[in-house]
C-alpha atoms as a PDB file:
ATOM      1  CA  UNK A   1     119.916 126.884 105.129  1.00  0.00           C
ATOM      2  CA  UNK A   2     118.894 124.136 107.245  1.00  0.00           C
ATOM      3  CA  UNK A   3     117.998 126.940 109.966  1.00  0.00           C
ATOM      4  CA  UNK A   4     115.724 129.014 107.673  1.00  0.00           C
ATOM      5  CA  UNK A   5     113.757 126.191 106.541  1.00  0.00           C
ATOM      6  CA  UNK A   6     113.129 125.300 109.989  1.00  0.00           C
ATOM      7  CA  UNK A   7     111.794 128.923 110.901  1.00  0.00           C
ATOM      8  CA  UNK A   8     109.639 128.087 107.643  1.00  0.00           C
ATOM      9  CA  UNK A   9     107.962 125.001 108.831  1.00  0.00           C
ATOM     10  CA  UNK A  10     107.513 126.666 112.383  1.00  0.00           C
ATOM     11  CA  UNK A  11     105.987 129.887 111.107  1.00  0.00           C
ATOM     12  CA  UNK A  12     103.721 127.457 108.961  1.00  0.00           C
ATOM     13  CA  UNK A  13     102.917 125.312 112.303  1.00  0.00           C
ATOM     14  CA  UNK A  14     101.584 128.323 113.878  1.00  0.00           C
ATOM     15  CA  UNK A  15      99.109 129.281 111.279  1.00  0.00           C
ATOM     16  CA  UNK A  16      97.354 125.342 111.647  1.00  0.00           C
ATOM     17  CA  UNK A  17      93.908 126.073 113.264  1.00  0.00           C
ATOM     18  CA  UNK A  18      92.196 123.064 115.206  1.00  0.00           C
ATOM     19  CA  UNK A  19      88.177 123.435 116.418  1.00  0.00           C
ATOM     20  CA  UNK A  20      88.432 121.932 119.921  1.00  0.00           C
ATOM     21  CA  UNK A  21      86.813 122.094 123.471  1.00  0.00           C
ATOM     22  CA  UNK A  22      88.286 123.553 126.450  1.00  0.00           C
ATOM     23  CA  UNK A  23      87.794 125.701 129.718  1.00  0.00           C
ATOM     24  CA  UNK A  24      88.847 129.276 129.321  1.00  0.00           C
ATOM     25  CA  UNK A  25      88.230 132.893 131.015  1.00  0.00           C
ATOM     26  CA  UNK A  26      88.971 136.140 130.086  1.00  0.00           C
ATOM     27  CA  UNK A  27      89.420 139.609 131.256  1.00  0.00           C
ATOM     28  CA  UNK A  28      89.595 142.979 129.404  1.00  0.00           C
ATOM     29  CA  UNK A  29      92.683 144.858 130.932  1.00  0.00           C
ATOM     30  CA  UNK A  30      94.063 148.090 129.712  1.00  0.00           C
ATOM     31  CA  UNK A  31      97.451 148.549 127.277  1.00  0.00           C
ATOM     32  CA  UNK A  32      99.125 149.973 129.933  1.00  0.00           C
ATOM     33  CA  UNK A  33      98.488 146.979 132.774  1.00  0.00           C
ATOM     34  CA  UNK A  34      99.659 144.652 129.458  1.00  0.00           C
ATOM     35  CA  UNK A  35     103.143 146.476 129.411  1.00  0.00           C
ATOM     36  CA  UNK A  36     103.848 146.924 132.723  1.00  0.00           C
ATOM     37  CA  UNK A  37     103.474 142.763 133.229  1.00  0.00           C
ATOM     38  CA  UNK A  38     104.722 142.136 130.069  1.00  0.00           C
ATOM     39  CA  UNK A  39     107.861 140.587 132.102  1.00  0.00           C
ATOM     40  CA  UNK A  40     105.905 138.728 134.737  1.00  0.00           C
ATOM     41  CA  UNK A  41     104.441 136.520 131.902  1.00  0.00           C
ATOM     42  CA  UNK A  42     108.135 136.157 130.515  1.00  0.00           C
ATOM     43  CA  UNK A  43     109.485 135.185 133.627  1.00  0.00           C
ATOM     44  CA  UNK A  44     106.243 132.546 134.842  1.00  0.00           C
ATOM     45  CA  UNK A  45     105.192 129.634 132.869  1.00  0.00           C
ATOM     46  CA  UNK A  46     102.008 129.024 133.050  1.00  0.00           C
ATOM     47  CA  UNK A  47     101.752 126.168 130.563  1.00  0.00           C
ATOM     48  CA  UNK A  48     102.216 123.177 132.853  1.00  0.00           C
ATOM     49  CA  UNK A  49     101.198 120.075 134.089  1.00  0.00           C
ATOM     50  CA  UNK A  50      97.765 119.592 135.684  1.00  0.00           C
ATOM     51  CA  UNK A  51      99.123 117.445 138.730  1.00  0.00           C
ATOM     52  CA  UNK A  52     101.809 120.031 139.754  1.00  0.00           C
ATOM     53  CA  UNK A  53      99.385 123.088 139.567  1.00  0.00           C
ATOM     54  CA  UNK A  54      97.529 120.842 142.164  1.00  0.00           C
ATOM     55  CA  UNK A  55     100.014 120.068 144.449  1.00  0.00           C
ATOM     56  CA  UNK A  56     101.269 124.072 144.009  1.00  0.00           C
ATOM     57  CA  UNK A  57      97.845 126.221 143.324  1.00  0.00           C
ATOM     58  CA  UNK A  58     100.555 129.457 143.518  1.00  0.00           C
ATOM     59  CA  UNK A  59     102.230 128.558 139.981  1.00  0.00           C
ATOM     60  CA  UNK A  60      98.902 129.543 138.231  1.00  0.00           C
ATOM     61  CA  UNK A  61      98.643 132.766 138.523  1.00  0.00           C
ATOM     62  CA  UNK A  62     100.958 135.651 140.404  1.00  0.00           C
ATOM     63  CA  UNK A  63     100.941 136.888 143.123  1.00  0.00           C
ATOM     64  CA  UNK A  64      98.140 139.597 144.449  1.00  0.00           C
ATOM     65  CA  UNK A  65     100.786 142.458 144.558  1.00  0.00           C
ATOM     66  CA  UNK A  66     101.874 141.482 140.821  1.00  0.00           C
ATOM     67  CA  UNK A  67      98.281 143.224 140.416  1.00  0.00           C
ATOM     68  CA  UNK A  68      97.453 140.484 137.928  1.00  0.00           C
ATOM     69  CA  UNK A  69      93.425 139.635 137.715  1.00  0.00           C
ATOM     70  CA  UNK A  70      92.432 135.661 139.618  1.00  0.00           C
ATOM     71  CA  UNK A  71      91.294 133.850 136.868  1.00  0.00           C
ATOM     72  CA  UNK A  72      89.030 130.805 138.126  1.00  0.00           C
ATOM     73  CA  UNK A  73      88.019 128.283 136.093  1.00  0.00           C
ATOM     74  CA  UNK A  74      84.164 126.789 136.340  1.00  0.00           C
ATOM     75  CA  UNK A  75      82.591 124.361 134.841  1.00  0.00           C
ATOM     76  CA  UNK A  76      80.569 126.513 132.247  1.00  0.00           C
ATOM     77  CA  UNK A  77      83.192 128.571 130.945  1.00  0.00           C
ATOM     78  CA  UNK A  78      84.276 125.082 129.141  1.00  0.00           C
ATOM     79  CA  UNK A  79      82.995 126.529 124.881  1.00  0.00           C
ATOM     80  CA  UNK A  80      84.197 125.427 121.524  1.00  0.00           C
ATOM     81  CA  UNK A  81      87.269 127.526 120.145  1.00  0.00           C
ATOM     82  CA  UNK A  82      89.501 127.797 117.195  1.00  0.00           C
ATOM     83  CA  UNK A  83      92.640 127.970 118.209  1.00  0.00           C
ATOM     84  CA  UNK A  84      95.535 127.897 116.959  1.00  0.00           C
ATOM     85  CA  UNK A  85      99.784 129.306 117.983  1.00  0.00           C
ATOM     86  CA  UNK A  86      99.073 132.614 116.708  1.00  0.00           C
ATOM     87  CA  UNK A  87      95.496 133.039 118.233  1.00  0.00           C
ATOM     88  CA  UNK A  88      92.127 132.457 119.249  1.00  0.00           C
ATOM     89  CA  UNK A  89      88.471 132.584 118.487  1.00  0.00           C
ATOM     90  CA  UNK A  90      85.760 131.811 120.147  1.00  0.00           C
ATOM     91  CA  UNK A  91      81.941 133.024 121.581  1.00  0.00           C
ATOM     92  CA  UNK A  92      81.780 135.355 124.349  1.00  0.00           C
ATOM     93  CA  UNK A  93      79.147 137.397 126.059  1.00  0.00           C
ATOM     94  CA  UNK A  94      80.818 140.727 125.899  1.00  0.00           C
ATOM     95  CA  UNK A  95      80.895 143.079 123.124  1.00  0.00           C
ATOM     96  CA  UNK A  96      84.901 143.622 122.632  1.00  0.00           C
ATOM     97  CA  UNK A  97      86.342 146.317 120.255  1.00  0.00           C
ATOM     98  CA  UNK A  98      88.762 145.645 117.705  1.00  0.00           C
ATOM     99  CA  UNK A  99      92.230 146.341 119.681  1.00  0.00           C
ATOM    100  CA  UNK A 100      90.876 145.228 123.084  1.00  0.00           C
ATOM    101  CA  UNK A 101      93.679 143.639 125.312  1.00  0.00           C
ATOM    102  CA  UNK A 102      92.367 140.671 127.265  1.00  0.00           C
ATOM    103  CA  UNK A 103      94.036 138.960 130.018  1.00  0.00           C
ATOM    104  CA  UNK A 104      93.200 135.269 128.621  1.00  0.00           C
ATOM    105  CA  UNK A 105      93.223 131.772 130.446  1.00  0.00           C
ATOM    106  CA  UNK A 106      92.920 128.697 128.382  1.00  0.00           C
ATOM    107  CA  UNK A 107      93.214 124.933 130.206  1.00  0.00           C
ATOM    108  CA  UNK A 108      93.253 123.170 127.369  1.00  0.00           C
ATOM    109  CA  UNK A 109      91.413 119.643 128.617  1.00  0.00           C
ATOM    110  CA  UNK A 110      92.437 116.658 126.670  1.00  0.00           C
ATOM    111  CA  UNK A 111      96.196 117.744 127.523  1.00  0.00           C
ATOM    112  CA  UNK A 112      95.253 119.499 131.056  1.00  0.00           C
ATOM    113  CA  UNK A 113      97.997 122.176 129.938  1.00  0.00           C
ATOM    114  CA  UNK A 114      97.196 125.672 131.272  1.00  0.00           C
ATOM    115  CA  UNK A 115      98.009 128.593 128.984  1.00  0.00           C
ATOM    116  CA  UNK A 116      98.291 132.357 130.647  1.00  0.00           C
ATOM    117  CA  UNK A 117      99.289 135.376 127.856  1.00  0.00           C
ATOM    118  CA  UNK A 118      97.904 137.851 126.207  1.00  0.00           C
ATOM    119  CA  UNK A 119      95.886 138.489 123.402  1.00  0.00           C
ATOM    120  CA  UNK A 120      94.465 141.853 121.324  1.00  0.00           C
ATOM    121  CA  UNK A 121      91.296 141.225 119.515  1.00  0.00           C
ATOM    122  CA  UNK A 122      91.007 141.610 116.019  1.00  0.00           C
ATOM    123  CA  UNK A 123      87.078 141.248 115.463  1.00  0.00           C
ATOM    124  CA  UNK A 124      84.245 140.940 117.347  1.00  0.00           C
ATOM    125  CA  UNK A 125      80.948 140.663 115.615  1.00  0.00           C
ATOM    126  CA  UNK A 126      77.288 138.802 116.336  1.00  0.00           C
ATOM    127  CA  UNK A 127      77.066 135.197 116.791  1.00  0.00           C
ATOM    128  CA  UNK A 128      74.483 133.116 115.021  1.00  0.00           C
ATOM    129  CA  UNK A 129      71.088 133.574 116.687  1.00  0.00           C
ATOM    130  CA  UNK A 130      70.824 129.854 117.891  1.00  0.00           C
ATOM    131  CA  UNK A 131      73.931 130.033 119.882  1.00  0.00           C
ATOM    132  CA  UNK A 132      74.527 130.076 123.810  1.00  0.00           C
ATOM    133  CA  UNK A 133      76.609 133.615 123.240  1.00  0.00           C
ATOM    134  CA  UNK A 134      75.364 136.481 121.844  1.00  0.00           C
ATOM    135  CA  UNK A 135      79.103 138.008 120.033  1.00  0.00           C
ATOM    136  CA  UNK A 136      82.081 136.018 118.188  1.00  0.00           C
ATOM    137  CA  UNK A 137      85.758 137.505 119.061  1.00  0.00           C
ATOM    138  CA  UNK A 138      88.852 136.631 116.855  1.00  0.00           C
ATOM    139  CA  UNK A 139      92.051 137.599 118.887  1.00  0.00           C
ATOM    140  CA  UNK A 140      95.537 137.175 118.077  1.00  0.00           C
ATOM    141  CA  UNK A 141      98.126 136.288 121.031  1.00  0.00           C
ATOM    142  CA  UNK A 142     100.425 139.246 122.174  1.00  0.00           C
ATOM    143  CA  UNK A 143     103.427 138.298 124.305  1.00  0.00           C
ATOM    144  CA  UNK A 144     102.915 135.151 124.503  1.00  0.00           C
ATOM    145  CA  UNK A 145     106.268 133.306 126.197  1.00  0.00           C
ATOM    146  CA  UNK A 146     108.210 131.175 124.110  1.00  0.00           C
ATOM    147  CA  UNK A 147     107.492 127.971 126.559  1.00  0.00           C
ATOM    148  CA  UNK A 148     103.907 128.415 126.144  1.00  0.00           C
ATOM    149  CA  UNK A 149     104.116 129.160 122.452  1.00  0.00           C
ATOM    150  CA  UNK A 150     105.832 125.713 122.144  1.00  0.00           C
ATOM    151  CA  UNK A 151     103.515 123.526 124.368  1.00  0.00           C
ATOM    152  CA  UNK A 152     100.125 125.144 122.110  1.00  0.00           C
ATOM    153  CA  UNK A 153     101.706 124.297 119.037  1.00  0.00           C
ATOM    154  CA  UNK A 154     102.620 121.089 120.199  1.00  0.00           C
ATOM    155  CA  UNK A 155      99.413 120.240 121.560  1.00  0.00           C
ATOM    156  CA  UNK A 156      97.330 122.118 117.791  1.00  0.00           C
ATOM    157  CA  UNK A 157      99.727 119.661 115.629  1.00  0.00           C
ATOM    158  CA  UNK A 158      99.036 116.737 118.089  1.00  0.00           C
ATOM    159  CA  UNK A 159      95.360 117.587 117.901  1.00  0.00           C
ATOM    160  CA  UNK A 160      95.317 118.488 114.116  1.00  0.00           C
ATOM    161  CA  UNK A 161      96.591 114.550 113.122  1.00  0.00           C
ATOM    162  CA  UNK A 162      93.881 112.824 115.609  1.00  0.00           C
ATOM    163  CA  UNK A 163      91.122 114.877 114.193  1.00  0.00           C
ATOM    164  CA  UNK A 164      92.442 114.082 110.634  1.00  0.00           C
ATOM    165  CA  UNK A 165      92.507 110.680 111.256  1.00  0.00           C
ATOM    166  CA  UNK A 166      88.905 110.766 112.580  1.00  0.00           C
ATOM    167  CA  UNK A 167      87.765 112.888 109.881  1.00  0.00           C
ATOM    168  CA  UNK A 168      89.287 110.031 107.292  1.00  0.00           C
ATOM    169  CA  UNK A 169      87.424 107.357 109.283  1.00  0.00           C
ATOM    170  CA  UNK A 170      84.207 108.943 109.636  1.00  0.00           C
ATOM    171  CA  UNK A 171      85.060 110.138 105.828  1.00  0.00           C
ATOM    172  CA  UNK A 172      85.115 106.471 104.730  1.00  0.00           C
ATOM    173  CA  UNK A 173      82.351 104.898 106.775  1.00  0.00           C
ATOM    174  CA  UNK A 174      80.147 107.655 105.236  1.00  0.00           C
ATOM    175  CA  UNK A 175      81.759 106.618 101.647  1.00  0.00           C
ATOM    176  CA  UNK A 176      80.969 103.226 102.618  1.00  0.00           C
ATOM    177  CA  UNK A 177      77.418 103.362 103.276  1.00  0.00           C
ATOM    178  CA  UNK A 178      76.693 105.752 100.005  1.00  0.00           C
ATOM    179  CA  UNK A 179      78.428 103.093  97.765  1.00  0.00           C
ATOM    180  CA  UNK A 180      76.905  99.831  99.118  1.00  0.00           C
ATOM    181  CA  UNK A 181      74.242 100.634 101.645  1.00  0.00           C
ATOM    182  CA  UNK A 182      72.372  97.308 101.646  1.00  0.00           C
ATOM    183  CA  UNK A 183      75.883  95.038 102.407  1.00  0.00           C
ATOM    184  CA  UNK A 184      76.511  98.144 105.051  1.00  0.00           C
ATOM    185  CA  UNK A 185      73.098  97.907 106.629  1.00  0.00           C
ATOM    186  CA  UNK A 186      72.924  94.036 106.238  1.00  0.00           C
ATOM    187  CA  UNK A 187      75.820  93.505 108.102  1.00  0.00           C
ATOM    188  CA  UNK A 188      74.669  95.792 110.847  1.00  0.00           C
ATOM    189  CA  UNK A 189      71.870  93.679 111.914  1.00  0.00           C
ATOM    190  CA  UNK A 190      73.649  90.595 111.115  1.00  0.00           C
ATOM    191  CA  UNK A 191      76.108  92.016 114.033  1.00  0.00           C
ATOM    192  CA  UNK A 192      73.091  93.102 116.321  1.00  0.00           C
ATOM    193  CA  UNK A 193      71.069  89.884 115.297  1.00  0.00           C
ATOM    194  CA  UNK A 194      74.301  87.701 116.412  1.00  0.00           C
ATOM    195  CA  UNK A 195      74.962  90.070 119.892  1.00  0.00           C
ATOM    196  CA  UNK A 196      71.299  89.642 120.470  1.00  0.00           C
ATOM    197  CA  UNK A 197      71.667  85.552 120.174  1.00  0.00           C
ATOM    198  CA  UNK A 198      74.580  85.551 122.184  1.00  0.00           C
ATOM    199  CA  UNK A 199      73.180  87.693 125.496  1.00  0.00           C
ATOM    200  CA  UNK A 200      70.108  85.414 125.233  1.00  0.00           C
ATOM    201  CA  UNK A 201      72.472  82.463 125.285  1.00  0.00           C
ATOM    202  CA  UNK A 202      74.515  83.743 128.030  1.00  0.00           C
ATOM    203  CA  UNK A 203      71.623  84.753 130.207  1.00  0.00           C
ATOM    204  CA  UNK A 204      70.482  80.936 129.832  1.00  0.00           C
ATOM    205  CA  UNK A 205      73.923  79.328 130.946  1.00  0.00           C
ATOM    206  CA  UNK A 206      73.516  81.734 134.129  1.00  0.00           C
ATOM    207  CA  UNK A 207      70.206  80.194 134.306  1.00  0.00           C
ATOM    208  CA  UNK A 208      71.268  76.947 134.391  1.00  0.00           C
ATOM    209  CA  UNK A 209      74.304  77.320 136.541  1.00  0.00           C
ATOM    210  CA  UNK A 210      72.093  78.852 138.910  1.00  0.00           C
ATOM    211  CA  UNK A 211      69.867  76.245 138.912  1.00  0.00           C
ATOM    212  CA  UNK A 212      71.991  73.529 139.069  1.00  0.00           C
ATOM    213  CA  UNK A 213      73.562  74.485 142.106  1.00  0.00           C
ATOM    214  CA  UNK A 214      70.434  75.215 143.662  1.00  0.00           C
ATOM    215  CA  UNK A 215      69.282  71.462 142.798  1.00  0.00           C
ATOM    216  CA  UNK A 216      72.213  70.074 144.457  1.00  0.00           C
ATOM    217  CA  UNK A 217      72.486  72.509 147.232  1.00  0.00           C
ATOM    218  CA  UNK A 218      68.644  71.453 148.257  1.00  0.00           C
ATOM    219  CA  UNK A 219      69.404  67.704 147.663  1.00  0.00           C
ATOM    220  CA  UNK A 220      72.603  68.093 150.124  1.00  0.00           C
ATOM    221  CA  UNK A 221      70.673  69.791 152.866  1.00  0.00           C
ATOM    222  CA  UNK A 222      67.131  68.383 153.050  1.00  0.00           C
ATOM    223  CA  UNK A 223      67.702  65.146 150.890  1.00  0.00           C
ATOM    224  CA  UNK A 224      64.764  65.963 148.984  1.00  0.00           C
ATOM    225  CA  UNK A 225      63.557  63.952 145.718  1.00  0.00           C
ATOM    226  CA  UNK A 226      63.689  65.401 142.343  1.00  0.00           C
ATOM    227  CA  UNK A 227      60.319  66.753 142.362  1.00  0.00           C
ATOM    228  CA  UNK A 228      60.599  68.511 145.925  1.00  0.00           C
ATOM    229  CA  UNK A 229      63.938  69.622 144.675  1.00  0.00           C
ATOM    230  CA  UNK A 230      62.362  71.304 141.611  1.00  0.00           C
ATOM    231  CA  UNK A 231      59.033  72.918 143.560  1.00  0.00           C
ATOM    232  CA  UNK A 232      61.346  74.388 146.225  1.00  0.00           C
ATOM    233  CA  UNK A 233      64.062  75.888 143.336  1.00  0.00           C
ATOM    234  CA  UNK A 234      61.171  77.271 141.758  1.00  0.00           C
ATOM    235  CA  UNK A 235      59.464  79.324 144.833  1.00  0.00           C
ATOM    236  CA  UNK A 236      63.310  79.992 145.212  1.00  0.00           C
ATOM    237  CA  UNK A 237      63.791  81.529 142.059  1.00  0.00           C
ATOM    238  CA  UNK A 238      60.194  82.894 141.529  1.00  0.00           C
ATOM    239  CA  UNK A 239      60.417  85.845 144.000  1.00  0.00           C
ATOM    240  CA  UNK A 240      64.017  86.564 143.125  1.00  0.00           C
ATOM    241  CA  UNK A 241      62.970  87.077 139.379  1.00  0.00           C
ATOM    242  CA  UNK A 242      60.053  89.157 140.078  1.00  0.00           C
ATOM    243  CA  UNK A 243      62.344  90.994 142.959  1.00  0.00           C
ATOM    244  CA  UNK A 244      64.449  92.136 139.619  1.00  0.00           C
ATOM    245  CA  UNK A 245      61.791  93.149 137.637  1.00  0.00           C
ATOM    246  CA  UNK A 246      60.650  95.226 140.043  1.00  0.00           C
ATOM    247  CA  UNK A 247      63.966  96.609 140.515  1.00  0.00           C
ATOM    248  CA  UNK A 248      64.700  97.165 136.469  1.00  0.00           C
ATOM    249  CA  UNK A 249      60.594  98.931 136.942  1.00  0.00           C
ATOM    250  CA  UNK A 250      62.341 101.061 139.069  1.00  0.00           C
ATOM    251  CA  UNK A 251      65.807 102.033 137.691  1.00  0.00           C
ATOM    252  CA  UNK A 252      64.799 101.903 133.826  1.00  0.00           C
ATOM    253  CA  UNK A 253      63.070 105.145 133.221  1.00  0.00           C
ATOM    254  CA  UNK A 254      65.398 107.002 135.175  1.00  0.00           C
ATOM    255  CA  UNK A 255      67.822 105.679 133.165  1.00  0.00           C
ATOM    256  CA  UNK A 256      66.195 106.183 130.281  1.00  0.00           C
ATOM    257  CA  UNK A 257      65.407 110.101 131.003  1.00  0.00           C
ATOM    258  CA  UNK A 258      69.419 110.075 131.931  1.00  0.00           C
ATOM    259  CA  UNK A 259      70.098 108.860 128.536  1.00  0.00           C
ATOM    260  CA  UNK A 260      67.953 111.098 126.604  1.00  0.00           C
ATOM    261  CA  UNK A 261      68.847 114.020 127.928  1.00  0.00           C
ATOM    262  CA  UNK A 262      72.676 112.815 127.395  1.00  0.00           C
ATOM    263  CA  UNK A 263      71.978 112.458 123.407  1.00  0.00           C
ATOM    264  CA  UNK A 264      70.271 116.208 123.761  1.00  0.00           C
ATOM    265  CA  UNK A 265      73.297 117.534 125.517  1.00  0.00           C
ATOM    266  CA  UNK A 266      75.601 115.460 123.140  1.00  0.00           C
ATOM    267  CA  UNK A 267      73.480 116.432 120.156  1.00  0.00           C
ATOM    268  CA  UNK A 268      73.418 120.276 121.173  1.00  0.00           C
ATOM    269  CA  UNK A 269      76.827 120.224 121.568  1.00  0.00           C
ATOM    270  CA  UNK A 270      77.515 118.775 118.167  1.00  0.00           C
ATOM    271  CA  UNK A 271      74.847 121.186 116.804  1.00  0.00           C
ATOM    272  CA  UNK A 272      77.021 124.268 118.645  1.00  0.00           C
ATOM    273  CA  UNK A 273      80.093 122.536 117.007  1.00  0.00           C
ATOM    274  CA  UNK A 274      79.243 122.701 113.648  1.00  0.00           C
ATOM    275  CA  UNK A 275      77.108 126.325 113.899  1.00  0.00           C
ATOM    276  CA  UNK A 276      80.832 127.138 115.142  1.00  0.00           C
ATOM    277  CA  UNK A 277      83.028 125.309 112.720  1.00  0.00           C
ATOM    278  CA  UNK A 278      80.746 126.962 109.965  1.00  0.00           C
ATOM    279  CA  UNK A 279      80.824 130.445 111.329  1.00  0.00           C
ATOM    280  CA  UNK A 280      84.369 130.890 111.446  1.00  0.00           C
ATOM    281  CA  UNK A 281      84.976 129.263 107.611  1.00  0.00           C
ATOM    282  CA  UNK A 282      85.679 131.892 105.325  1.00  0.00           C
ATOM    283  CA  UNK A 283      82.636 132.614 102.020  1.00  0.00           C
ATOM    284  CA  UNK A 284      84.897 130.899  99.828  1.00  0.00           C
ATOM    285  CA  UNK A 285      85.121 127.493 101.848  1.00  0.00           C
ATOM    286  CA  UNK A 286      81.392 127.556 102.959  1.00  0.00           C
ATOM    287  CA  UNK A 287      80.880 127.428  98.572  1.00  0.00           C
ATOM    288  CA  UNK A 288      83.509 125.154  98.384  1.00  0.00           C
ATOM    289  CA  UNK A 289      81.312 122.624 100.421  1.00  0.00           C
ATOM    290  CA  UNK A 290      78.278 123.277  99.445  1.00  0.00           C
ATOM    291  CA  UNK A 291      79.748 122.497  95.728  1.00  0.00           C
ATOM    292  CA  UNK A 292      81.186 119.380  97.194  1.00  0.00           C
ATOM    293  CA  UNK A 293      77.711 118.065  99.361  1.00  0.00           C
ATOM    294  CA  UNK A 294      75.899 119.063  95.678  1.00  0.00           C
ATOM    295  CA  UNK A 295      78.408 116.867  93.915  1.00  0.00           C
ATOM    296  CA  UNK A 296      77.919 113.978  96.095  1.00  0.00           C
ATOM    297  CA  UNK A 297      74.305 113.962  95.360  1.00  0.00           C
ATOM    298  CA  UNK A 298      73.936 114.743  92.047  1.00  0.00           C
ATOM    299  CA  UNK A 299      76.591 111.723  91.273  1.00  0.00           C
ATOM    300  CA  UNK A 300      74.932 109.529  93.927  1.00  0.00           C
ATOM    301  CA  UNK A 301      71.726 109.757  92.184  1.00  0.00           C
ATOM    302  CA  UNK A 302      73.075 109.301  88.712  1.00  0.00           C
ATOM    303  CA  UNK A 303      75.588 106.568  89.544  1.00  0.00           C
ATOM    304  CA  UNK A 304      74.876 104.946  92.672  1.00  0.00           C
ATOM    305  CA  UNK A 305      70.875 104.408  92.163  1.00  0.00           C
END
């Protein structure tokens, strides 16, 4: 008994379905090339840690004569998936048929687990017309060895509790603000009005520091008065402080133009997030939250103005 209801909560493990972020290529291979290394895949794990693949590059893939594609990761093949035990879906650039075997690669980054298997594609229709990839493939995992099939679900369950415990957090804040905005937002520049105080008083006790040791540091040397001791700290201090401004001239708008075009990187890849989190909910669950933003409105306006 105590067997059967663990094959229950394992089959029901496999179906949980995460949105995440990782590198992954594919290649389209042919039924027959599936079956005939159908054992090499057994035999090979390919979901293992990052800093052994280093030290042994062979363990990714097999060998050349095991006539088994190279799969290279780059830099942009990193997209937005949802993934899950069973399978995969994510944005491609190819238009795959419905029973397509691919050859698929996955490095899944926050864990920097490799997974190598198989998958057969179940759908493969048109992406939304503002994203980076033109078609949107669903593809279930064929073969996949029991050692990887363990470390994916591992890592989806892992993932699935830190996102839900993000979600709650970023669930409340938002709660938060709707139900009390003006204690939320008063406290906010309360905080910013105090950080504000405090790097003004820190920059003066550097100030003073500095120029404290400067008086006495003249004094020892040149046993100067007070008033020589003061001119000379100031032409001292003068050309140092302009020297900085100059240098913050320089460095500030190309750190500025470094941050903005972070927050347009990080806010297109929120924007691809979502496009992709609501192209892969079902008709039902797109109404469901529409109902639920509607709700929150209506009973915002009615009870919370």
């Amino acid at each position: 008994m105590d067997k059967v209801n663990m094959m229950k909560n394992k089959n029901r493990r496999s179906f949980f379905r995460i949105y995440d972020e990782v590198n992954l290529f594919y290649q389209k291979i042919d039924e027959k090339m599936m079956t005939e290394s159908h054992s090499i895949l057994d035999d090979r794990s390919f979901s293992t840690d990052i800093a052994r693949r280093a030290q042994d590059p062979a363990m990714l893939l097999p060998k050349p004569e095991e006539n088994l594609p190279d799969l290279q990761f780059t830099e942009n093949e990193t997209r937005n998936v949802n993934i899950s035990a069973s399978g995969i879906a994510f944005n491609c650039d190819d238009a795959l048929k419905e029973g397509d075997y691919l050859l698929i690669k996955i490095l899944l980054l926050s864990s920097m687990t490799v997974i190598l298997t198989y998958c057969q594609v179940v759908y493969c229709k048109n992406s939304q017309a503002n994203s980076q990839y033109p078609y949107f493939v669903g593809a279930h995992f064929v073969n996949m060895s029991d050692e990887s099939r363990a470390s994916l679900l591992q890592y989806v369950s892992k993932k699935q509790v830190q996102q839900s415990w993000v979600g709650g957090i970023i669930l409340a804040a938002v709660i938060t603000v709707i139900v009390a905005p003006a204690t939320v937002f008063g406290l906010l520049f309360e905080l910013l009005h105090f950080l504000l105080e405090l790097s003004l008083h820190l920059l003066h006790l550097a100030f003073e520091f500095i120029e404290s040791n400067l008086d006495h540091l003249i004094e020892h040397l040149f046993h100067t008065d007070l008033h020589k001791t003061q001119v000379i700290v100031f032409y001292i201090i003068a050309p140092v402080f302009v020297y900085g401004l100059y240098r913050l001239w320089r460095v500030l708008p190309s750190f500025c133009r470094r941050c903005k075009d972070k927050l347009f990187e990080a806010c297109a890849y929120k924007k691809a997030s979502l496009v992709f989190f609501w192209q892969e909910l079902t008709l039902f669950d797109k109404c469901k939250l529409v109902a639920i933003g509607i709700a929150v409105i209506v009973g915002y306006i009615f009870f919370g103005m």
